[in-house]
Protein backbone atom coordinates (compact mmCIF):
# COMPACT_ATOMS: atom_id res chain seq x y z
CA UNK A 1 -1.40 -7.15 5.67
CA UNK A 2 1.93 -8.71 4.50
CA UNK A 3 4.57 -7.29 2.42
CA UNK A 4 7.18 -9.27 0.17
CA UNK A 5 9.19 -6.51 0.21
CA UNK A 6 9.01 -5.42 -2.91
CA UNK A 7 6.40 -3.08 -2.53
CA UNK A 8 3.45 -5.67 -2.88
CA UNK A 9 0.98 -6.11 0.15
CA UNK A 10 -1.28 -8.42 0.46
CA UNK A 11 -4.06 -10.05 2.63
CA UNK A 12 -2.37 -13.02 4.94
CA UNK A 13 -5.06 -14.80 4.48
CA UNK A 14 -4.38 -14.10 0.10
CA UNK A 15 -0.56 -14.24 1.05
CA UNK A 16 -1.29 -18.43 2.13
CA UNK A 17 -3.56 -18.70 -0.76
CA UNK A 18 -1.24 -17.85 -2.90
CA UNK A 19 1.37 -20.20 -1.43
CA UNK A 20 -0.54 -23.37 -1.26
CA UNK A 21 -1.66 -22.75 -5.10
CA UNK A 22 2.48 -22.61 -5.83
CA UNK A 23 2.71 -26.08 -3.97
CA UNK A 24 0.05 -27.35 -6.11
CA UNK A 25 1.95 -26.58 -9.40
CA UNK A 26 4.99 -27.85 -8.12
CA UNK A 27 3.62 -31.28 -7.09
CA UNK A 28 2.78 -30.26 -3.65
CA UNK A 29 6.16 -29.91 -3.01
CA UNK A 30 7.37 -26.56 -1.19
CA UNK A 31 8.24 -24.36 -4.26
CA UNK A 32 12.07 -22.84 -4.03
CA UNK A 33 12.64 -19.36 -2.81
CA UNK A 34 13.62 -16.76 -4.91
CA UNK A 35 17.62 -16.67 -5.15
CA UNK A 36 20.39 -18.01 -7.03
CA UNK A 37 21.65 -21.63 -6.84
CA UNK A 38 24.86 -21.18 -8.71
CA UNK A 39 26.01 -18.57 -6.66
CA UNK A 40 25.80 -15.57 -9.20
CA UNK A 41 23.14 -13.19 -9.49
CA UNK A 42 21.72 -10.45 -11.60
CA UNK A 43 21.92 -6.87 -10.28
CA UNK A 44 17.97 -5.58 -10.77
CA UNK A 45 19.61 -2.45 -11.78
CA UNK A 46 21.93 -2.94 -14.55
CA UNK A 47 21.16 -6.46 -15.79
CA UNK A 48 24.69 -7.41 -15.34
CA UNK A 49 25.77 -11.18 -13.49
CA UNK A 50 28.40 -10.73 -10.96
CA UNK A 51 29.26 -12.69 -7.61
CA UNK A 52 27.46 -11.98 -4.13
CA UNK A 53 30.31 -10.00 -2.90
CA UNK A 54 30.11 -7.33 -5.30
CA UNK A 55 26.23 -6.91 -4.34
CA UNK A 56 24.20 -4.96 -1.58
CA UNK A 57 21.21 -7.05 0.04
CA UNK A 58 18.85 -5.79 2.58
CA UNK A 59 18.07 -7.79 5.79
CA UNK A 60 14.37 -7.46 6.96
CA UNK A 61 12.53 -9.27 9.53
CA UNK A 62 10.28 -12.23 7.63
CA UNK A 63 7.81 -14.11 10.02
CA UNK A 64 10.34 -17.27 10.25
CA UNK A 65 13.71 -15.98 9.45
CA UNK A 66 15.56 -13.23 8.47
CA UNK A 67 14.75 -11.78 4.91
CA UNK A 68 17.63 -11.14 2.55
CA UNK A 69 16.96 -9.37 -0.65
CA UNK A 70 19.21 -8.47 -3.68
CA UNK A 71 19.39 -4.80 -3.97
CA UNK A 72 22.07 -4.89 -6.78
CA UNK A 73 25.57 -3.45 -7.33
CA UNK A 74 26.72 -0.79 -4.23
CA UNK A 75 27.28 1.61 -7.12
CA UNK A 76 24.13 1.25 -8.86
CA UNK A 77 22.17 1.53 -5.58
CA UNK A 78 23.44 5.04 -5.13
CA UNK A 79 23.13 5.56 -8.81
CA UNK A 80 18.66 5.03 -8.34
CA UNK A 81 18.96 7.03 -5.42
CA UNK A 82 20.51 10.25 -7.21
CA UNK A 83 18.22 9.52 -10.35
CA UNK A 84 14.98 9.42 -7.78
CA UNK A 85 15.83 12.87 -6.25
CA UNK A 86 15.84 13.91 -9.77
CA UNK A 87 12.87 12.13 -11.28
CA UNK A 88 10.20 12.41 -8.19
CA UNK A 89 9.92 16.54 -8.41
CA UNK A 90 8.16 15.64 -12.15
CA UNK A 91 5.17 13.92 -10.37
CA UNK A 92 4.17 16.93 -8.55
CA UNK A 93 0.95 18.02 -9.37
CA UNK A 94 0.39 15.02 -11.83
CA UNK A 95 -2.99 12.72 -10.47
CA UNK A 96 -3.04 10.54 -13.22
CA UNK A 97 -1.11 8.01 -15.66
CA UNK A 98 -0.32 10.25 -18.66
CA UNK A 99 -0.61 7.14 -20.69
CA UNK A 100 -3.42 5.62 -19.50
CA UNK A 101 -5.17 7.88 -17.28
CA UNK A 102 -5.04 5.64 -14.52
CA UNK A 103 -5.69 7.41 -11.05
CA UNK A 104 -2.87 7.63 -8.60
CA UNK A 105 -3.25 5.14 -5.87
CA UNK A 106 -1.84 2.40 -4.30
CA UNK A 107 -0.04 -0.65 -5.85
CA UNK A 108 -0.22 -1.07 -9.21
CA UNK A 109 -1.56 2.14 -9.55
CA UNK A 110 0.67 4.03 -8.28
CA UNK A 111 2.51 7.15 -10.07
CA UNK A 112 6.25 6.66 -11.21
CA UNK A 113 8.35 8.93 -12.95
CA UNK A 114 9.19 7.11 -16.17
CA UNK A 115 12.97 7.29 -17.92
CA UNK A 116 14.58 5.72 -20.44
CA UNK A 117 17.76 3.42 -19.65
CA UNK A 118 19.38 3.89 -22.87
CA UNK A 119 19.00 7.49 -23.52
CA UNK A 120 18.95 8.75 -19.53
CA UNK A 121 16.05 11.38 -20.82
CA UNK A 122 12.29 11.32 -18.38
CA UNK A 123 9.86 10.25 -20.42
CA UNK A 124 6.35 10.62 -18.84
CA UNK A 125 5.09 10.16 -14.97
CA UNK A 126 3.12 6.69 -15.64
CA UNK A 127 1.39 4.09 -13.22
CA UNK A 128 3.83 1.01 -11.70
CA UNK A 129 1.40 -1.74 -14.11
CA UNK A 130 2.51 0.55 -17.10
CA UNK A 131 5.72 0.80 -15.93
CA UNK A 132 6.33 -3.16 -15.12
CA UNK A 133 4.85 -3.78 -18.61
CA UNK A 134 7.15 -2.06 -20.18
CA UNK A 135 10.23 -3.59 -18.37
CA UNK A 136 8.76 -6.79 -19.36
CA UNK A 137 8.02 -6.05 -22.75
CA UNK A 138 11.71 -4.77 -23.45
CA UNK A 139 12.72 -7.89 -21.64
CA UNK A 140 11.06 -10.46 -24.04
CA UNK A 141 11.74 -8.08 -27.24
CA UNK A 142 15.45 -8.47 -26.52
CA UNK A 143 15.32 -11.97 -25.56
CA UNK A 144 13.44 -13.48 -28.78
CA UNK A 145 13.98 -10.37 -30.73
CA UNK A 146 10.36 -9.60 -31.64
CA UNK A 147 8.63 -6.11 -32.10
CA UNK A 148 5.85 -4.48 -29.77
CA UNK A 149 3.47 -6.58 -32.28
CA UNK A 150 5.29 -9.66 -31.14
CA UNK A 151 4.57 -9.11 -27.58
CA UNK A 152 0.68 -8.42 -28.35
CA UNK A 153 0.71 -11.82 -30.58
CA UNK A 154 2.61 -13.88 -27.30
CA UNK A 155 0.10 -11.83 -24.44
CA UNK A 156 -2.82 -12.84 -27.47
CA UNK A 157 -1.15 -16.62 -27.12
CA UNK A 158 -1.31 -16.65 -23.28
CA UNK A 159 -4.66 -15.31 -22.77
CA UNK A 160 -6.07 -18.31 -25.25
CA UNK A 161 -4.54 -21.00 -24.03
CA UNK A 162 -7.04 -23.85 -22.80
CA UNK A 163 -6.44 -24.06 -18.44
CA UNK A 164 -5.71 -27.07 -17.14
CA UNK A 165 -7.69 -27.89 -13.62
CA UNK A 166 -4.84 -28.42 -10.48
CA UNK A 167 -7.46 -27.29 -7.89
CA UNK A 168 -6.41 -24.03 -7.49
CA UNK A 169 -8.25 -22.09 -4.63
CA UNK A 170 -9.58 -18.63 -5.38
CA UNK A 171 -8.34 -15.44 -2.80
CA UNK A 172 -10.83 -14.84 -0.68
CA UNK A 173 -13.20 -11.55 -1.11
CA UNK A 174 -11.64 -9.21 1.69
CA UNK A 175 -10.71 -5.87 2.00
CA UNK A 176 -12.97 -3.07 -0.05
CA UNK A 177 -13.89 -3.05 -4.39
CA UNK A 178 -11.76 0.51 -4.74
CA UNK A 179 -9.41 2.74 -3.05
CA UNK A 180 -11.95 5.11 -2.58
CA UNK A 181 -14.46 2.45 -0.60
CA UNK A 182 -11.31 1.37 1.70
CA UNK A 183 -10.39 5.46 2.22
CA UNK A 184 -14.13 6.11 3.18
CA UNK A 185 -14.09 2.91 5.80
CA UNK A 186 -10.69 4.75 6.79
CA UNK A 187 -12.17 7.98 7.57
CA UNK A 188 -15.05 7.00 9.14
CA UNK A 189 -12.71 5.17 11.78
CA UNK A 190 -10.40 7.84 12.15
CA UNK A 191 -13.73 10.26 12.90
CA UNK A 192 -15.06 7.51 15.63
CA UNK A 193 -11.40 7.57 17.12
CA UNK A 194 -11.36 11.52 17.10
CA UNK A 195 -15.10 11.64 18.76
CA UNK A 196 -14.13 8.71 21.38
CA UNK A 197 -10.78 10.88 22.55
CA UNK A 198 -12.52 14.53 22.63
């Protein structure tokens, strides 16, 4: 499995797919990393620009290089840690999206405790897609100024628009359907290891 770091895994073999179908939709040229090219960046955290000396990065290991990846502003790094002390003792107990009544999983189903960045107050312990929706959705509302009824009509908009053919490969069929297929598969190894070793 590969990880991009920000919390996403993926199948290598879905991890190169993915990458040759960027190449193909930027003229099968290699597409740019993610980064800035003026030399200021946005802290993830705040929203605010500022220079790369007044930001925190972490260095990983990637399978060429180095990885660096914006974290965001020293104090607002120690700001999400404080807040996530606070906010993870509300998903106790909770097994569901109290939204959408997604099951707690992995990925985009997985259970966050949900605040609001205006008011500070928790608002509900919600699955990451709900959660990355919503970041989105304020995003766009406060970029073109539309309502929760704009963002259906532009998501309405995307959905309808005619595809154009570049030759884009589909991700191969790996892996298991659901979480709970995958955890069986797990368990039955774990039970072979445990019978091999007594």
């Amino acid at each position: 499995m590969f990880n991009d770091s920000h919390y996403h895994w993926s199948h290598h073999a879905c991890q190169n797919m993915h990458w040759n179908n960027r190449k193909k939709m930027n003229n099968g040229k290699e597409p740019a990393n993610r980064g800035s090219k003026t030399g200021i960046f946005i802290c993830p955290l705040c929203g605010t620009y500022d220079l790369p000396e007044n930001m925190v990065f972490l260095l990983s290991e990637g399978k060429y290089k180095p990885r660096k990846k914006l974290m965001g502003h020293g104090e607002c790094v120690n700001i999400i840690r404080r807040n996530a002390k606070k906010l993870t003792p509300m998903k106790k107990g909770i097994t569901h999206c109290q939204i959408t009544g997604i099951k707690n999983g992995i990925g985009q189903s997985k259970l966050v405790s949900d605040h609001d960045h205006n008011s500070l107050l928790f608002r509900a312990i919600i699955c990451t897609a709900l959660n990355t929706l919503e970041g989105a959705a304020k995003f766009i509302m406060e970029q073109t100024g539309c309502d929760t009824q704009g963002i259906k009509e532009y998501l309405d908009a995307l959905l309808a628009m005619p595809g154009i053919d570049l030759g884009l490969e589909p991700y191969p069929e790996l892996g298991y359907a659901t979480y709970e297929e995958a955890e069986a598969a797990l368990n039955e190894i774990r039970a072979a290891v445990n019978e091999a070793t007594n």
